[in-house]
PDB file of N, CA and C in Angstrom:
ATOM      1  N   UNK A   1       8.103  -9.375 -57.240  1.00  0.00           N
ATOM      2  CA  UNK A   1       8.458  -8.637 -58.433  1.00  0.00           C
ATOM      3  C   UNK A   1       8.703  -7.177 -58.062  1.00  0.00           C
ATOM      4  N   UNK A   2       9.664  -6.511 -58.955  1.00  0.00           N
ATOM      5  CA  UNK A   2       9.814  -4.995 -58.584  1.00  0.00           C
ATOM      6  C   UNK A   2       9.935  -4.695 -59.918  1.00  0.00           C
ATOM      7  N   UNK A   3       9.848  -2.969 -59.987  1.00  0.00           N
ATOM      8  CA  UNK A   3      10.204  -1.789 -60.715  1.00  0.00           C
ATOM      9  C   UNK A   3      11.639  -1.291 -60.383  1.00  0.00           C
ATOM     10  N   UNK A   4      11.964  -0.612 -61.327  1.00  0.00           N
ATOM     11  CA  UNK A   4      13.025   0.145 -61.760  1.00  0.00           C
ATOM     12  C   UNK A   4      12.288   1.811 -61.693  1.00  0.00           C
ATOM     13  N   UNK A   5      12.926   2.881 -61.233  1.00  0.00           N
ATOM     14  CA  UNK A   5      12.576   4.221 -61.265  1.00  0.00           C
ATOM     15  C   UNK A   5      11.659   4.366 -62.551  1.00  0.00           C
ATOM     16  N   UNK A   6      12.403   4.198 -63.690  1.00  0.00           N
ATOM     17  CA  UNK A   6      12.428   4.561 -65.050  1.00  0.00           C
ATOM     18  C   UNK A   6      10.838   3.494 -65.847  1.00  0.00           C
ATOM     19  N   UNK A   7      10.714   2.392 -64.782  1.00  0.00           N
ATOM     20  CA  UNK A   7       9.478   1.691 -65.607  1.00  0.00           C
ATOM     21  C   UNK A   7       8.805   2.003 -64.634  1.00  0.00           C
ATOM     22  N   UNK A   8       8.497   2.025 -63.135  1.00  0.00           N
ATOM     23  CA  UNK A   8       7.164   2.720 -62.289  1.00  0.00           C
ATOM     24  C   UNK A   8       6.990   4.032 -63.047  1.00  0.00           C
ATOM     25  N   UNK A   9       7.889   5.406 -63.425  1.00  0.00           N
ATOM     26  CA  UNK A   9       7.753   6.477 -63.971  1.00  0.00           C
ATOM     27  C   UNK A   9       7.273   5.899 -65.314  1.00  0.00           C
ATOM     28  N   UNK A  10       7.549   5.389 -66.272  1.00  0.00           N
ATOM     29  CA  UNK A  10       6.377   5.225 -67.361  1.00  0.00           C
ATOM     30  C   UNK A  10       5.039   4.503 -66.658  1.00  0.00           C
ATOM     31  N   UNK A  11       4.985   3.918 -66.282  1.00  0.00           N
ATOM     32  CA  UNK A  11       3.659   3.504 -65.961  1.00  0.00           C
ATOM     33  C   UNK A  11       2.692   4.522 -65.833  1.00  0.00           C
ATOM     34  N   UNK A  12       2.993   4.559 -64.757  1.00  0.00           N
ATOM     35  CA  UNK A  12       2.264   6.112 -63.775  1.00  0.00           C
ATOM     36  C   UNK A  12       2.262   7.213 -64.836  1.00  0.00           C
ATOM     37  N   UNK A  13       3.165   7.697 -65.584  1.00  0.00           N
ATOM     38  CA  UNK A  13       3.193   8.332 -67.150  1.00  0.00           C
ATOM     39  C   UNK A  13       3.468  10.108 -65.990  1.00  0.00           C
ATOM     40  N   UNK A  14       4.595   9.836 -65.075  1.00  0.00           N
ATOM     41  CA  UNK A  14       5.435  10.771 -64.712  1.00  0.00           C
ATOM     42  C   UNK A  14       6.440  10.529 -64.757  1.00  0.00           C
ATOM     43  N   UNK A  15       7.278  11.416 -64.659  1.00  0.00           N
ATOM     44  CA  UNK A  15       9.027  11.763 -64.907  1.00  0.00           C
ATOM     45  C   UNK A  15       9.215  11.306 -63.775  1.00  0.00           C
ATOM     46  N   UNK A  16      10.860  10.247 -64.655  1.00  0.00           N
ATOM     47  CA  UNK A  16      11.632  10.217 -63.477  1.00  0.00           C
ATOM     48  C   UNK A  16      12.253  10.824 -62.442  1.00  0.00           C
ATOM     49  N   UNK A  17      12.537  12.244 -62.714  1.00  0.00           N
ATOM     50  CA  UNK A  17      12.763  13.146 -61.607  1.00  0.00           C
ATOM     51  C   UNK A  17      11.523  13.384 -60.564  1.00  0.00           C
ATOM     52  N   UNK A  18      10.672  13.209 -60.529  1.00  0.00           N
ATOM     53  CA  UNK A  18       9.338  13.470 -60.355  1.00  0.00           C
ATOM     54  C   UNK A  18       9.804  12.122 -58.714  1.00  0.00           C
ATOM     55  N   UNK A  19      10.004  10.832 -59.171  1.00  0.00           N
ATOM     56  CA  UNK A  19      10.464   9.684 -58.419  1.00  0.00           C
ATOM     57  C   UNK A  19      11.555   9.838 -57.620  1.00  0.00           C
ATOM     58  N   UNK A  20      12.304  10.527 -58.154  1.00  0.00           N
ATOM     59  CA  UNK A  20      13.492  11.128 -57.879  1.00  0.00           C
ATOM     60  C   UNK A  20      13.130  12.182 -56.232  1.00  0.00           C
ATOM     61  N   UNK A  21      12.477  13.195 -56.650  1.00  0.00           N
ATOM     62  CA  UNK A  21      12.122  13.985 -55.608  1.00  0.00           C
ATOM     63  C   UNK A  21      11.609  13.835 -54.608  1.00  0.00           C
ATOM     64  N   UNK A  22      10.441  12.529 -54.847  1.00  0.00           N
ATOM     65  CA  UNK A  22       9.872  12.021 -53.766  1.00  0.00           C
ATOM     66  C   UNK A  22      10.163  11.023 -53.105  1.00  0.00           C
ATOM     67  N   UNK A  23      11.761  10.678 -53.223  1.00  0.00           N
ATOM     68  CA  UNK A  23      12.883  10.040 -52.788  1.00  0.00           C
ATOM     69  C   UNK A  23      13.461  10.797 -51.745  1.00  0.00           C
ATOM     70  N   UNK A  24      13.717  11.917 -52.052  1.00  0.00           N
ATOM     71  CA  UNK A  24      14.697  12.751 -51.363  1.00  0.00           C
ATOM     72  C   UNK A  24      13.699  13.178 -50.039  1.00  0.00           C
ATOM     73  N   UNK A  25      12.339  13.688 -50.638  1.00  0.00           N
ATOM     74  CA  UNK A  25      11.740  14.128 -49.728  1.00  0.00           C
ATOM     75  C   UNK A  25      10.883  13.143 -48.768  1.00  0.00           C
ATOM     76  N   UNK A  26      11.323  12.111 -48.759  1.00  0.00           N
ATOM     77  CA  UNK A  26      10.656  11.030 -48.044  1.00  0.00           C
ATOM     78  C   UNK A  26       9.261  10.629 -47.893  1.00  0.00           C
ATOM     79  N   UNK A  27       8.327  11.422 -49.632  1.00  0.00           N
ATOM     80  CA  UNK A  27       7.821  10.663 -49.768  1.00  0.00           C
ATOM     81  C   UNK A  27       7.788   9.746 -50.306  1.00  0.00           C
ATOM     82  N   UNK A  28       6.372   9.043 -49.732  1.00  0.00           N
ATOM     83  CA  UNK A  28       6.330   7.323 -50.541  1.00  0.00           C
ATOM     84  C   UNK A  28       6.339   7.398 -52.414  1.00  0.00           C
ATOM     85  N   UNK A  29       5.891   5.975 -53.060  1.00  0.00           N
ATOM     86  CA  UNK A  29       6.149   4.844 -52.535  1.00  0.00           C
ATOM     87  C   UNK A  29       7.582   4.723 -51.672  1.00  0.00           C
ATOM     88  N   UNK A  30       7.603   3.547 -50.794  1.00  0.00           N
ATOM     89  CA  UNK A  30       8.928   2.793 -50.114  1.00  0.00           C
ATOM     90  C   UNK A  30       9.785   2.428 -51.154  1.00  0.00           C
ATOM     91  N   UNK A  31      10.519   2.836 -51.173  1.00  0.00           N
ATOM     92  CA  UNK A  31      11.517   2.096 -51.860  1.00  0.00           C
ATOM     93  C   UNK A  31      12.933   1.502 -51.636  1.00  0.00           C
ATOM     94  N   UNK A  32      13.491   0.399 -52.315  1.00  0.00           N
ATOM     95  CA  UNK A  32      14.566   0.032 -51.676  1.00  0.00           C
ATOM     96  C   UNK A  32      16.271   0.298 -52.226  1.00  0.00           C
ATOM     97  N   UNK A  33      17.129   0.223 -51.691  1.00  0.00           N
ATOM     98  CA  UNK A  33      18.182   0.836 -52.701  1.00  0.00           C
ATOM     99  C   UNK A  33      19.382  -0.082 -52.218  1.00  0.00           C
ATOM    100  N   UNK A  34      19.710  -0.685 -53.588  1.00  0.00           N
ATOM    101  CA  UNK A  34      20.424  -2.324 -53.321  1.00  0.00           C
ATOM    102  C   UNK A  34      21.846  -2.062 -54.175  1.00  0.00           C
ATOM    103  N   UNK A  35      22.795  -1.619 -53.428  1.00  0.00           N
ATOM    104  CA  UNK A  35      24.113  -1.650 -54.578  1.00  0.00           C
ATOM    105  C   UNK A  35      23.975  -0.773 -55.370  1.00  0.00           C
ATOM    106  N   UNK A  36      22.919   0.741 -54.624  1.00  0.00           N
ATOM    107  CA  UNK A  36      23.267   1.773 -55.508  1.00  0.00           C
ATOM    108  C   UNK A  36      22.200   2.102 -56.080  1.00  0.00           C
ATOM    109  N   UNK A  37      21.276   0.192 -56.319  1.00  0.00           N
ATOM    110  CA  UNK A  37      20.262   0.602 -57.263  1.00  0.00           C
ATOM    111  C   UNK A  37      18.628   1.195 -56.831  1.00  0.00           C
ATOM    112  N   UNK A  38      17.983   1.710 -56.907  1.00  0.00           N
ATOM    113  CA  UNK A  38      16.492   2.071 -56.195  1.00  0.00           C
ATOM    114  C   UNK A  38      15.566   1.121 -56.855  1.00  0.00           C
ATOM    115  N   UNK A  39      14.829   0.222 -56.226  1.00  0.00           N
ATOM    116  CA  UNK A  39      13.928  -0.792 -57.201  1.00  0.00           C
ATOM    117  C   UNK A  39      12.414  -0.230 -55.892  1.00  0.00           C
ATOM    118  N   UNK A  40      11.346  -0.328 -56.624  1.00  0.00           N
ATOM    119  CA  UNK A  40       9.938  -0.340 -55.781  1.00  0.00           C
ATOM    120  C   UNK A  40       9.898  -1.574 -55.979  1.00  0.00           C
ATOM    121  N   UNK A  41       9.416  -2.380 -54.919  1.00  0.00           N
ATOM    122  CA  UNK A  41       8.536  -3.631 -55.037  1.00  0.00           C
ATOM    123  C   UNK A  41       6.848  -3.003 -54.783  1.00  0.00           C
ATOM    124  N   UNK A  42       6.613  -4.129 -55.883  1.00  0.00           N
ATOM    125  CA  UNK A  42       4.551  -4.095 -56.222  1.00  0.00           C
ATOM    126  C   UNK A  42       4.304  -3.810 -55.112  1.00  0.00           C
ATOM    127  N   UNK A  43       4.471  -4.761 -53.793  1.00  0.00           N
ATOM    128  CA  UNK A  43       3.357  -4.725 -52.657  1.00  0.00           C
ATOM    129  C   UNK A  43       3.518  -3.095 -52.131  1.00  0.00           C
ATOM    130  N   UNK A  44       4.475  -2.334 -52.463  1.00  0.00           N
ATOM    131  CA  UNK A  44       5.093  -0.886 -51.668  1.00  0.00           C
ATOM    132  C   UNK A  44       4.461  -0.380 -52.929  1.00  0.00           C
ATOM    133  N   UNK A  45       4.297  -0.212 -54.012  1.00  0.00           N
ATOM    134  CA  UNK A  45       3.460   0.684 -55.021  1.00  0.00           C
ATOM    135  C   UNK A  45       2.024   0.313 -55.100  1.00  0.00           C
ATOM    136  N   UNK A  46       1.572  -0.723 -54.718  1.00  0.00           N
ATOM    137  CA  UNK A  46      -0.085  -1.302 -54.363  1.00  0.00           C
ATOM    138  C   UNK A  46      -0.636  -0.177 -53.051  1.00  0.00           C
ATOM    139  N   UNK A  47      -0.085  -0.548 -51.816  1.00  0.00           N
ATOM    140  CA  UNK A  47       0.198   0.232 -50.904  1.00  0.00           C
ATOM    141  C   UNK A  47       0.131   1.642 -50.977  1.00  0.00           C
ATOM    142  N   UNK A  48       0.866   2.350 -51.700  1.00  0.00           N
ATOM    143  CA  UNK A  48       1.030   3.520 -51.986  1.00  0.00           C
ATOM    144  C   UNK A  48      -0.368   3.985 -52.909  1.00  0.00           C
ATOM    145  N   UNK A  49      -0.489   3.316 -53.411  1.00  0.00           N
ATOM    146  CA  UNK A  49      -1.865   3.923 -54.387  1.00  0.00           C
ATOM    147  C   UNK A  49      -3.468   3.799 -53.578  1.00  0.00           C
ATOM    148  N   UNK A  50      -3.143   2.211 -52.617  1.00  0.00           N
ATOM    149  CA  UNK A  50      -4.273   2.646 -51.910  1.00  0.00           C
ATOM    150  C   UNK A  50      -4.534   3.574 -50.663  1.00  0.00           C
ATOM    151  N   UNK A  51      -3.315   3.913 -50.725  1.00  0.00           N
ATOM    152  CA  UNK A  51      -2.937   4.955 -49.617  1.00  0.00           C
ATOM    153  C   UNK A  51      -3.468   6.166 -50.102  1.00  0.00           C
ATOM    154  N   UNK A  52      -3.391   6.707 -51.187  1.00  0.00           N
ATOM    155  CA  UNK A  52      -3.494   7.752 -52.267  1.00  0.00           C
ATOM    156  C   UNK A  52      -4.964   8.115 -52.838  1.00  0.00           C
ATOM    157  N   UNK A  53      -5.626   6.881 -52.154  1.00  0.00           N
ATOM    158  CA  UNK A  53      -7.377   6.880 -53.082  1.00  0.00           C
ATOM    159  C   UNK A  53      -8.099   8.182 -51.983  1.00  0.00           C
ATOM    160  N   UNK A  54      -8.670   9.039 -52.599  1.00  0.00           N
ATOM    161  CA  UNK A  54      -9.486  10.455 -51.870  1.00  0.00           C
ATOM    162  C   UNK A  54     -10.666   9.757 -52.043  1.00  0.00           C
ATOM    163  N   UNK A  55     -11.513  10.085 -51.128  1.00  0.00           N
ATOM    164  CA  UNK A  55     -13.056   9.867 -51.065  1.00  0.00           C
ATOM    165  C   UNK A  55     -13.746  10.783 -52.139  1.00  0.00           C
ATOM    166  N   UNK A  56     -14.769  10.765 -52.852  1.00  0.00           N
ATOM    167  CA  UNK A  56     -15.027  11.677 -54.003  1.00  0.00           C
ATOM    168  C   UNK A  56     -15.918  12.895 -52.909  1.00  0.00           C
ATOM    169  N   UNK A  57     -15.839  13.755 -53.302  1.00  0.00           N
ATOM    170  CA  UNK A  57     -16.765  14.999 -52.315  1.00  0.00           C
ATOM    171  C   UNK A  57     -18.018  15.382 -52.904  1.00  0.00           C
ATOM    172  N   UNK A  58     -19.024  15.274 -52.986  1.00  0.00           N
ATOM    173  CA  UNK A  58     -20.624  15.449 -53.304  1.00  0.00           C
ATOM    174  C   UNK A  58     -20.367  17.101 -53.320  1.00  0.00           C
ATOM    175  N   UNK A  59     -21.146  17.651 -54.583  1.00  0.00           N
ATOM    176  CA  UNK A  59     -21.317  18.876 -54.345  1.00  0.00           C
ATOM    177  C   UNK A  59     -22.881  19.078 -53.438  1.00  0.00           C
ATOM    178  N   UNK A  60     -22.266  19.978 -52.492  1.00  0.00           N
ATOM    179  CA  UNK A  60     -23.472  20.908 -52.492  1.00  0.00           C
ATOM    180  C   UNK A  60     -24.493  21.297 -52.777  1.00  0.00           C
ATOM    181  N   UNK A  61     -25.758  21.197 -52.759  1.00  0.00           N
ATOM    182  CA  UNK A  61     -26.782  21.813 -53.002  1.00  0.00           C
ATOM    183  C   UNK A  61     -27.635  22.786 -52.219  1.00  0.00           C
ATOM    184  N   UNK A  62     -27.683  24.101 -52.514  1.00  0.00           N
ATOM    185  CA  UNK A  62     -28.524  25.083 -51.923  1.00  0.00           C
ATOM    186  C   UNK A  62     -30.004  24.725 -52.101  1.00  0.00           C
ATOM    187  N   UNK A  63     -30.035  25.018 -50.656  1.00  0.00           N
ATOM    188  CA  UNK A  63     -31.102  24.819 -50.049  1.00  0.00           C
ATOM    189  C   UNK A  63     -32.108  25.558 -50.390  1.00  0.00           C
ATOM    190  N   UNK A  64     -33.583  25.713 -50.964  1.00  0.00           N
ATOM    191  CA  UNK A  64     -34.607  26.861 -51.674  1.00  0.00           C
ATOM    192  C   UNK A  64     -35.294  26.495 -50.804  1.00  0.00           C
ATOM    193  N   UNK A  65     -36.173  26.794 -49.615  1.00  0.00           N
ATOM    194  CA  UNK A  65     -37.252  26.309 -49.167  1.00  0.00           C
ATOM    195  C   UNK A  65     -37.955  27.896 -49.286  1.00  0.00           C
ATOM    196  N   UNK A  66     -39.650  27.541 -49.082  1.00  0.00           N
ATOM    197  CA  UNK A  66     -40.473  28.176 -49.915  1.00  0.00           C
ATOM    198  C   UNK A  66     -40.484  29.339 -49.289  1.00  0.00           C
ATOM    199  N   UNK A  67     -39.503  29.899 -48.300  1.00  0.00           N
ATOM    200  CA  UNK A  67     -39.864  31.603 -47.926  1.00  0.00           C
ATOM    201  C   UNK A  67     -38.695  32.416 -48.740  1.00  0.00           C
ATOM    202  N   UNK A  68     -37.870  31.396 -49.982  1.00  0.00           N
ATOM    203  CA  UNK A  68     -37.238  32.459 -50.603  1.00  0.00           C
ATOM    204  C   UNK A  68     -37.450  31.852 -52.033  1.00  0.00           C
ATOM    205  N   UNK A  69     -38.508  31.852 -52.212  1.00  0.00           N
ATOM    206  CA  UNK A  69     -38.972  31.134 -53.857  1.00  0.00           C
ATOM    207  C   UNK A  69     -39.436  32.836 -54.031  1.00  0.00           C
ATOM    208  N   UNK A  70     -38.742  32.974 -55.896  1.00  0.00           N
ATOM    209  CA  UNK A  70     -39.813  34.776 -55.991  1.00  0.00           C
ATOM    210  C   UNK A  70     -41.112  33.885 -56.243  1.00  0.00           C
ATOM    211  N   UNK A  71     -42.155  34.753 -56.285  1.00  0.00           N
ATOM    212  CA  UNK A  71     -43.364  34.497 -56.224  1.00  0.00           C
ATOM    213  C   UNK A  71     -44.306  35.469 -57.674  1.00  0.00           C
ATOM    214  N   UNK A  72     -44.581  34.581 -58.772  1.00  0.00           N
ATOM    215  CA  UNK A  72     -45.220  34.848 -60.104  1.00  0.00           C
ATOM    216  C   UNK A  72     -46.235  35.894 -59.409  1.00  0.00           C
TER     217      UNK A  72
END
């Protein structure tokens, strides 16, 4: 099964130019272009998203150990 520019861009709930650009600029998703037309196939937008997953980053916590506690 594939997408059309215009239904991956609603999905995702970005502009088609948006698909557009990251066409030109060679980024992903892969896409294919058949008689003119640009279609994504699923397995190249599956791909692309798990390509896309960031690890979440833990904040920080400062460190208090007891030679900088004020003192009552």
């Amino acid at each position: 099964m594939s997408l059309q520019p215009a239904e991956l861009a609603f999905r995702w709930r970005i502009s088609p130019r948006t698909l557009e650009r990251w066409r030109w600029s060679k980024t992903e998703p892969a896409f294919l272009k058949i008689g003119g037309q640009v279609i994504y196939r699923l397995e190249d937008i599956e791909a692309f998203k798990k390509a896309s997953i960031k690890p979440a980053v833990a904040m920080a916590v400062p460190y208090v150990g007891t030679e900088h506690r004020a003192t009552p």
